[in-house]
C-alpha atoms as a PDB file:
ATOM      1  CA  UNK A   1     -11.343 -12.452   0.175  1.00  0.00           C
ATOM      2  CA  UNK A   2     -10.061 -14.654   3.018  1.00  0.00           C
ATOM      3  CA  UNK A   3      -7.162 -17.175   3.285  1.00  0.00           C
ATOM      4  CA  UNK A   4      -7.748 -19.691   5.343  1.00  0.00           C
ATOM      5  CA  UNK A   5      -5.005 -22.978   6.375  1.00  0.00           C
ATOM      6  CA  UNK A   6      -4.827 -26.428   8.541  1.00  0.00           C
ATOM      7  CA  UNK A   7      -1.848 -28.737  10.064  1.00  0.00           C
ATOM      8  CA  UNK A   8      -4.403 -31.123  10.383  1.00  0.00           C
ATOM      9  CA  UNK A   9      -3.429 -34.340   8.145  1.00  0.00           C
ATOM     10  CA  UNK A  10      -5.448 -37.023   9.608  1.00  0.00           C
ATOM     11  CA  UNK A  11      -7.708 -37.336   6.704  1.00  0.00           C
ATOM     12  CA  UNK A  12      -4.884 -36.843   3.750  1.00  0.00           C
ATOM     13  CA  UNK A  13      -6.151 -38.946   0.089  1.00  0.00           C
ATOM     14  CA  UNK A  14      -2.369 -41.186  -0.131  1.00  0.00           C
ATOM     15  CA  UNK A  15      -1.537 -40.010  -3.617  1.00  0.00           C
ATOM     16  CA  UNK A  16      -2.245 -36.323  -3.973  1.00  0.00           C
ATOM     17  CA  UNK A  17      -1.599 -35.785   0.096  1.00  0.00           C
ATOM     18  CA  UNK A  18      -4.911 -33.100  -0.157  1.00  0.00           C
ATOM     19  CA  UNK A  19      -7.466 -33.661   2.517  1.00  0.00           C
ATOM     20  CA  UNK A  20     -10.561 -35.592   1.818  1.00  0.00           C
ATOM     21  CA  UNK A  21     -12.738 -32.931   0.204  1.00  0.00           C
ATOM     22  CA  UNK A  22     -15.221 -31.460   2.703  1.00  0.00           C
ATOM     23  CA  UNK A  23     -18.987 -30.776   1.896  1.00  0.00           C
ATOM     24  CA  UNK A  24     -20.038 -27.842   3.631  1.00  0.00           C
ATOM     25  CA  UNK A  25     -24.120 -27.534   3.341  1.00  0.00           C
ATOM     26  CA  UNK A  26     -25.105 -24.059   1.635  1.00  0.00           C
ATOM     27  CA  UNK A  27     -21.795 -23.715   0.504  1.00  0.00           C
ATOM     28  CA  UNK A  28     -19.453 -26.669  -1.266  1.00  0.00           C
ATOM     29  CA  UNK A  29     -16.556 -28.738  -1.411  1.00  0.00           C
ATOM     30  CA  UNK A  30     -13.462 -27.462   0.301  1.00  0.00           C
ATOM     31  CA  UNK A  31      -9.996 -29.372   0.468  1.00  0.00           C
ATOM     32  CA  UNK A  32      -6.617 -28.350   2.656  1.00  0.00           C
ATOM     33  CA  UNK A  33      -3.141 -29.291   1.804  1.00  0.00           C
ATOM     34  CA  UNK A  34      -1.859 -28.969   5.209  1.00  0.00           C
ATOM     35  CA  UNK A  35       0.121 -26.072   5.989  1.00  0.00           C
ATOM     36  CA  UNK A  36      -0.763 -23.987   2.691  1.00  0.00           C
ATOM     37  CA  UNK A  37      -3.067 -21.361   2.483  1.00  0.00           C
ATOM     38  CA  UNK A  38      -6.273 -21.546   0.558  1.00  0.00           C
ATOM     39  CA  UNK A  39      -8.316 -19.042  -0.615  1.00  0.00           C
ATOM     40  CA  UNK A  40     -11.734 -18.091  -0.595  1.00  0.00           C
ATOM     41  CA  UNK A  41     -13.218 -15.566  -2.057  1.00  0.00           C
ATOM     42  CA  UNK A  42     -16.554 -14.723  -0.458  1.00  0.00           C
ATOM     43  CA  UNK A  43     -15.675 -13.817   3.361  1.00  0.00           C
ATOM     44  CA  UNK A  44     -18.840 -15.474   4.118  1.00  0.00           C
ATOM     45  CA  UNK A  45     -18.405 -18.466   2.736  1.00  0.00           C
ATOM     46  CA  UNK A  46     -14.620 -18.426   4.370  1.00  0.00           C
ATOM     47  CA  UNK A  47     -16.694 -18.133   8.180  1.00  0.00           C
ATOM     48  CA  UNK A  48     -18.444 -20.676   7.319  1.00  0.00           C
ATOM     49  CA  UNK A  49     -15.899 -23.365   6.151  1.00  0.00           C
ATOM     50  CA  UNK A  50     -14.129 -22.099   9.066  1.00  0.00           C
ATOM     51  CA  UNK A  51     -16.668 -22.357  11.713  1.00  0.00           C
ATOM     52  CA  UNK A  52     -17.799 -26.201  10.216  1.00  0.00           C
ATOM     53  CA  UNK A  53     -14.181 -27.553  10.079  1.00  0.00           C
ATOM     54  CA  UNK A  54     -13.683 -26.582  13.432  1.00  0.00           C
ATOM     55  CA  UNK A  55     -12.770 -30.312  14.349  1.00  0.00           C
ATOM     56  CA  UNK A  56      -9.660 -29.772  11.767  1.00  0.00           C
ATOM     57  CA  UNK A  57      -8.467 -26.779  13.124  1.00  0.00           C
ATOM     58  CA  UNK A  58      -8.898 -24.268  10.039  1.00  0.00           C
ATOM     59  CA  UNK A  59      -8.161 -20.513  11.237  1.00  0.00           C
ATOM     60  CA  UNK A  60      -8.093 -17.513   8.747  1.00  0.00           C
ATOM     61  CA  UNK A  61      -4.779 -16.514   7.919  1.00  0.00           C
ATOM     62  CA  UNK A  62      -3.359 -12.860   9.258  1.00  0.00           C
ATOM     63  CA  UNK A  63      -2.469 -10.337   6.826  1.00  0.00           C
ATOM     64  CA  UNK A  64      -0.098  -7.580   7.399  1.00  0.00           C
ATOM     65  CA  UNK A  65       0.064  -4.346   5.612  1.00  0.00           C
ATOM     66  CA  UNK A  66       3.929  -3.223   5.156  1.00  0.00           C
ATOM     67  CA  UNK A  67       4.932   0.003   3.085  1.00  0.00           C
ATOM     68  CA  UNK A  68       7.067  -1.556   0.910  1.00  0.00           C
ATOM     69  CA  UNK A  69       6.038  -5.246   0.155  1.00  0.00           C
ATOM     70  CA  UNK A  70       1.940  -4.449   0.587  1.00  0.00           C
ATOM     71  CA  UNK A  71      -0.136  -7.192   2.227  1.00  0.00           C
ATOM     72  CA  UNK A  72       1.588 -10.185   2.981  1.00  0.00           C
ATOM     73  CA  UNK A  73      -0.036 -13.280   4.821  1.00  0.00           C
ATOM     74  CA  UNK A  74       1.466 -14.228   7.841  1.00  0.00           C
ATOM     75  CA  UNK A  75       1.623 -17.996   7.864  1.00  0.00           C
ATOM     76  CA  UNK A  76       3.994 -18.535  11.378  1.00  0.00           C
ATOM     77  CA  UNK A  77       1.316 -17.332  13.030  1.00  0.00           C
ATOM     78  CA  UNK A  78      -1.933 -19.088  11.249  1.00  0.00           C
ATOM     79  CA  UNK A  79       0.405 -22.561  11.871  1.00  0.00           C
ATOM     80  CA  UNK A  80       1.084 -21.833  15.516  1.00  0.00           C
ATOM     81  CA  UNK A  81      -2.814 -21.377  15.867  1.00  0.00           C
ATOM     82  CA  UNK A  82      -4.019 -24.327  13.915  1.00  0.00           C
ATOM     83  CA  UNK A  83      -1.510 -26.409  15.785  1.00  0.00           C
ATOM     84  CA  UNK A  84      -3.031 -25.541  19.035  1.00  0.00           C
ATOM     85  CA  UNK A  85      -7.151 -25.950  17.810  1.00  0.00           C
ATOM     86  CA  UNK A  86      -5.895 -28.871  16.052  1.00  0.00           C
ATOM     87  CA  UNK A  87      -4.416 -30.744  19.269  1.00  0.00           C
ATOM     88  CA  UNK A  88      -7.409 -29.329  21.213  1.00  0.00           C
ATOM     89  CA  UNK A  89     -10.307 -30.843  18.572  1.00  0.00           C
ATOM     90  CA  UNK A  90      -8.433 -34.043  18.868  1.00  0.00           C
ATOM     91  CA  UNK A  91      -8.834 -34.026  22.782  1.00  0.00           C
ATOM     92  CA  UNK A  92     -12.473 -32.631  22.623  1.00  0.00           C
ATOM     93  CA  UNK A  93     -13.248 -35.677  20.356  1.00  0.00           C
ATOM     94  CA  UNK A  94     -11.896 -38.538  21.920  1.00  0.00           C
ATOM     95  CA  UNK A  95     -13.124 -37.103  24.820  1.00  0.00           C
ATOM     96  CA  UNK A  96     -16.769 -37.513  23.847  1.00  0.00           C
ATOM     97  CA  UNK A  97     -16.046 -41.122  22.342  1.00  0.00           C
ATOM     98  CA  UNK A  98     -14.665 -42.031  25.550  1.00  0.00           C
ATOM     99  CA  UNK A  99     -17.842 -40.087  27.627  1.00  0.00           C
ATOM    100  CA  UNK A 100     -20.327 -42.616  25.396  1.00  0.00           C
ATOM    101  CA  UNK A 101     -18.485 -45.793  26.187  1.00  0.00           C
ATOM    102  CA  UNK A 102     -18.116 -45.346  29.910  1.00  0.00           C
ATOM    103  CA  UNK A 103     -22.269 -44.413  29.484  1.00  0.00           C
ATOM    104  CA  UNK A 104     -22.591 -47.782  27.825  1.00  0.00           C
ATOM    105  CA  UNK A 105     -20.159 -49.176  30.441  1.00  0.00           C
ATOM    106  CA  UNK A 106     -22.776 -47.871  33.039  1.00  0.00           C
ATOM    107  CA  UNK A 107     -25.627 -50.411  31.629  1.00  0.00           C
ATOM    108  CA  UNK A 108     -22.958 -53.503  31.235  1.00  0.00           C
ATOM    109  CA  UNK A 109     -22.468 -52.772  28.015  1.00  0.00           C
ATOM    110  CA  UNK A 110     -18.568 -52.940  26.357  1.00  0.00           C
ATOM    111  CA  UNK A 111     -17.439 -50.338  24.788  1.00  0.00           C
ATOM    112  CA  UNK A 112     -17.217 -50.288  20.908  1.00  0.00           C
ATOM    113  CA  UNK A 113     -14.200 -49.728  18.959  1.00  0.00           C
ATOM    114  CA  UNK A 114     -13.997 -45.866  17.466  1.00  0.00           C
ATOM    115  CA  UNK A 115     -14.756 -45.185  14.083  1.00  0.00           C
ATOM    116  CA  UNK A 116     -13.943 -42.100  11.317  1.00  0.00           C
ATOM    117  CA  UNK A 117     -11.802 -39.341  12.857  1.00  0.00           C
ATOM    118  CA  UNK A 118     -11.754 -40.957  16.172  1.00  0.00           C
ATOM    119  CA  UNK A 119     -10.292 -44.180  15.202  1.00  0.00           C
ATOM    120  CA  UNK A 120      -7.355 -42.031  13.427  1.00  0.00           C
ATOM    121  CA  UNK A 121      -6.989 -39.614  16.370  1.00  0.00           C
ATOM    122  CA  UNK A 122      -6.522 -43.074  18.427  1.00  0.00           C
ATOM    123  CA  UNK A 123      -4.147 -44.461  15.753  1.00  0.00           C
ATOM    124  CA  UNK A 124      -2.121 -41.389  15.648  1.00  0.00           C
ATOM    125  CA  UNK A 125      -1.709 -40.693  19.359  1.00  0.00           C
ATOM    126  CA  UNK A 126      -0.957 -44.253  19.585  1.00  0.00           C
ATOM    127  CA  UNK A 127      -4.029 -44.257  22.801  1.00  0.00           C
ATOM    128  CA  UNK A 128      -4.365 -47.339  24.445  1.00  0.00           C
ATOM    129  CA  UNK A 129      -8.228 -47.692  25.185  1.00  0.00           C
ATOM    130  CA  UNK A 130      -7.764 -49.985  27.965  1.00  0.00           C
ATOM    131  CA  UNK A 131      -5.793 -47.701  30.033  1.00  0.00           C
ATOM    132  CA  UNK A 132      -8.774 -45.522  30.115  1.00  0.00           C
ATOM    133  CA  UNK A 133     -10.772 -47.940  30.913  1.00  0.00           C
ATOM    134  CA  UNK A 134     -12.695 -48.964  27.794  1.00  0.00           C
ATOM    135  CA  UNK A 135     -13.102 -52.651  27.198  1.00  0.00           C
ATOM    136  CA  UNK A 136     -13.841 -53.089  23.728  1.00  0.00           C
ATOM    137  CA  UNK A 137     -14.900 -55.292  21.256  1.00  0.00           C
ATOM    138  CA  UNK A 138     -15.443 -56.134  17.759  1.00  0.00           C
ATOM    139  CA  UNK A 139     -12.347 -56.304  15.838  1.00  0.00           C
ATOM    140  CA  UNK A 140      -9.879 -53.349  15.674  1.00  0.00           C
ATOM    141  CA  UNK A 141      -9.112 -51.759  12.135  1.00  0.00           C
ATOM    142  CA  UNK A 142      -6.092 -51.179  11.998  1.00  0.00           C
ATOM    143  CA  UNK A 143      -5.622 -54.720  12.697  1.00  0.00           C
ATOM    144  CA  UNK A 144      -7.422 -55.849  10.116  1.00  0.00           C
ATOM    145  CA  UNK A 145      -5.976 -53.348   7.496  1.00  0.00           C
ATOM    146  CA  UNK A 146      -2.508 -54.931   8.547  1.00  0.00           C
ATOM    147  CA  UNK A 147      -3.537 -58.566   7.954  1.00  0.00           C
ATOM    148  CA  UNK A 148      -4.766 -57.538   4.608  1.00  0.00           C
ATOM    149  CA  UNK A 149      -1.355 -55.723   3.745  1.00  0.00           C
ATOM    150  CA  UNK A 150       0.058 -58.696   4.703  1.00  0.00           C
ATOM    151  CA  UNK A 151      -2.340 -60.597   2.677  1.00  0.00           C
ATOM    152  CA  UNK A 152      -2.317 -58.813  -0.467  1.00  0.00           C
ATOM    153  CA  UNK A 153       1.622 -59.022   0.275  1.00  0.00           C
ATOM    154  CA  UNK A 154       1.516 -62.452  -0.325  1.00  0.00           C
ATOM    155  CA  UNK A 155      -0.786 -62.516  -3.298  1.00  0.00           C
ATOM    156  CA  UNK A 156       1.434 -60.070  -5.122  1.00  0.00           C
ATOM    157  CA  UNK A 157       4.570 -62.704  -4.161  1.00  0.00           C
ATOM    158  CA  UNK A 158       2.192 -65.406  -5.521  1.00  0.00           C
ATOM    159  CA  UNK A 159       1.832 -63.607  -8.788  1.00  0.00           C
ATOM    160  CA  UNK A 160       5.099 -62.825  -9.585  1.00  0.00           C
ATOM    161  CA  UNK A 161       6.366 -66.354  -9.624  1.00  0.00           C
ATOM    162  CA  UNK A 162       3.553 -67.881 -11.287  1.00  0.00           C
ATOM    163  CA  UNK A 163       4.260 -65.017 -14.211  1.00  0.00           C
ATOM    164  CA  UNK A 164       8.252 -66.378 -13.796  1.00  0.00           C
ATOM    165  CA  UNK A 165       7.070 -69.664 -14.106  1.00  0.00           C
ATOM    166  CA  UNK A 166       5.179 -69.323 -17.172  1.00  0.00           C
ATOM    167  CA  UNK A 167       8.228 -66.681 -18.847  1.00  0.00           C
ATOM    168  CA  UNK A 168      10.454 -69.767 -18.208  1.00  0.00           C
ATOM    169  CA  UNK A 169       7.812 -72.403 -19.412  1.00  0.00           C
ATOM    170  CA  UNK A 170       7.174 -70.494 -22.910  1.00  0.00           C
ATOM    171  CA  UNK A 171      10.945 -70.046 -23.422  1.00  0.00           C
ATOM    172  CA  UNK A 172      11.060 -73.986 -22.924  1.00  0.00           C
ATOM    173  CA  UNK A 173       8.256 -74.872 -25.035  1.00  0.00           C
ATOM    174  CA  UNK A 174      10.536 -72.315 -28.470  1.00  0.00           C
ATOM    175  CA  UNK A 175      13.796 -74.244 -27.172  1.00  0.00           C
ATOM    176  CA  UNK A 176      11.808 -77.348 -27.772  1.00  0.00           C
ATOM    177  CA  UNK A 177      10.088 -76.682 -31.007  1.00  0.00           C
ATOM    178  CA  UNK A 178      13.347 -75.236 -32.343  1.00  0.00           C
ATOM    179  CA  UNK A 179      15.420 -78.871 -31.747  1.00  0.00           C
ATOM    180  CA  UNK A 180      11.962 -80.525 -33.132  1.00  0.00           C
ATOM    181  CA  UNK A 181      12.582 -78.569 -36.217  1.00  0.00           C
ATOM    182  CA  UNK A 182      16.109 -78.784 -36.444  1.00  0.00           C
ATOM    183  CA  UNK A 183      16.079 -82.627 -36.241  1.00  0.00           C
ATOM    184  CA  UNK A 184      13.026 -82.701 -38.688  1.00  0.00           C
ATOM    185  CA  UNK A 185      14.889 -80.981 -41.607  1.00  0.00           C
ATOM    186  CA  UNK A 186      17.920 -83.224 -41.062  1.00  0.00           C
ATOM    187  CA  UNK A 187      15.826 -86.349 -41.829  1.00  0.00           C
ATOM    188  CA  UNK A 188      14.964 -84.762 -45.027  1.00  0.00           C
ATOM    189  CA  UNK A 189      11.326 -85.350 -46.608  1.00  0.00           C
ATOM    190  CA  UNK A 190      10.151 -89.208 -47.455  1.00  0.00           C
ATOM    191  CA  UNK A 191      12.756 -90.204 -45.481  1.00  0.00           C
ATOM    192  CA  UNK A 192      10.942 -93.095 -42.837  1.00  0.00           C
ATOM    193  CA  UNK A 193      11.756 -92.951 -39.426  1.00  0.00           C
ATOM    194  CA  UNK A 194      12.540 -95.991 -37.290  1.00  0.00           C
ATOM    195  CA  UNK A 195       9.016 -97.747 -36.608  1.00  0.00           C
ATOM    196  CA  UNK A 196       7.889 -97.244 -39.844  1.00  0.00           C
ATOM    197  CA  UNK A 197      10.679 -98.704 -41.654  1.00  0.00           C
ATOM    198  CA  UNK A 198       9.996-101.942 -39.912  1.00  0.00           C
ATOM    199  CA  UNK A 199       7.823-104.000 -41.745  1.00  0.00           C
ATOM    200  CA  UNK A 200       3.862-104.271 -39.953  1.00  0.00           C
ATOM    201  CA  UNK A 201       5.005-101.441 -37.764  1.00  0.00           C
END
């Protein structure tokens, strides 16, 4: 039995704040809460999720034997170490994107925006491509996602006062019918109203 743990949070799901769970060929699905240890039982298996998620910095978690308290994980140290392969995988990857473009830069081609773990390693660094050098196109992501926050922003604003407008337009519509019925039971039955009581009306 292994415990393994990861600072890295590029890749969190927005309502449970677990990492996006990992396949791992041979072996299965495996998903980090950043910062807390998770356990694996086969020590195998815990190399191997290990050694695959290098790119997210996952280390195995120290345990220390003391006399009175037995073996305790030592978490301080697991964090300090994650921090430092997490920073370093983040390097190591943009590095390569940036590697590929300046290839394609060497045939007059532009460089094309990063995607996956890149494009959030860019986002959360806040890297400007153009001061290294990369010209690129194709429209940028997190661009677009803001235009469609925006967007969907001003649908939901939309909404709302259309549903106001049709609260206020029902409550009308009873006030009405109410007055309609008041004014019918003070003419009382057979009693004619105006145009009829004039004769060829």
């Amino acid at each position: 039995m292994k415990f393994l743990l990861t600072v890295d949070d590029l890749e969190l799901d927005p309502v449970t704040g677990v990492s996006v769970g990992t396949t791992i060929s041979g072996v299965g699905t495996y998903s980090f809460e950043p910062g807390v240890p998770l356990e694996v039982e086969n020590d195998f298996v815990a190399e191997k999720v290990r050694e695959q998620l290098w790119y997210a910095g996952v280390v195995e978690i120290p345990m220390t034997k003391d006399k009175w308290k037995g073996l305790t994980l030592d978490v301080p140290s697991a964090v300090k170490e994650s921090e430092a392969l997490v920073l370093a995988a983040h390097q190591t990857q943009f590095k390569q994107y940036k590697e590929s473009q300046i290839e394609r830069a060497k045939d007059n081609k532009p460089a094309v925006m990063p995607e996956g773990r890149v494009a959030l390693i860019v986002k959360h660094y806040n890297i400007d491509l153009a001061a290294h050098g990369l010209r690129t196109v194709g429209a940028n992501p997190f661009e677009a996602s803001g235009q469609n926050s925006q967007q969907n922003g001003v649908s939901d604003v939309m909404v709302a006062a259309l549903k106001e407008e049709n609260k206020e337009l029902k409550e009308n519509m009873l006030k009405l019918s109410a007055i309609v019925e008041g004014l019918a039971a003070k003419r009382g039955p057979g009693r004619p109203r105006n145009d009829e009581s004039q004769p060829g009306a």
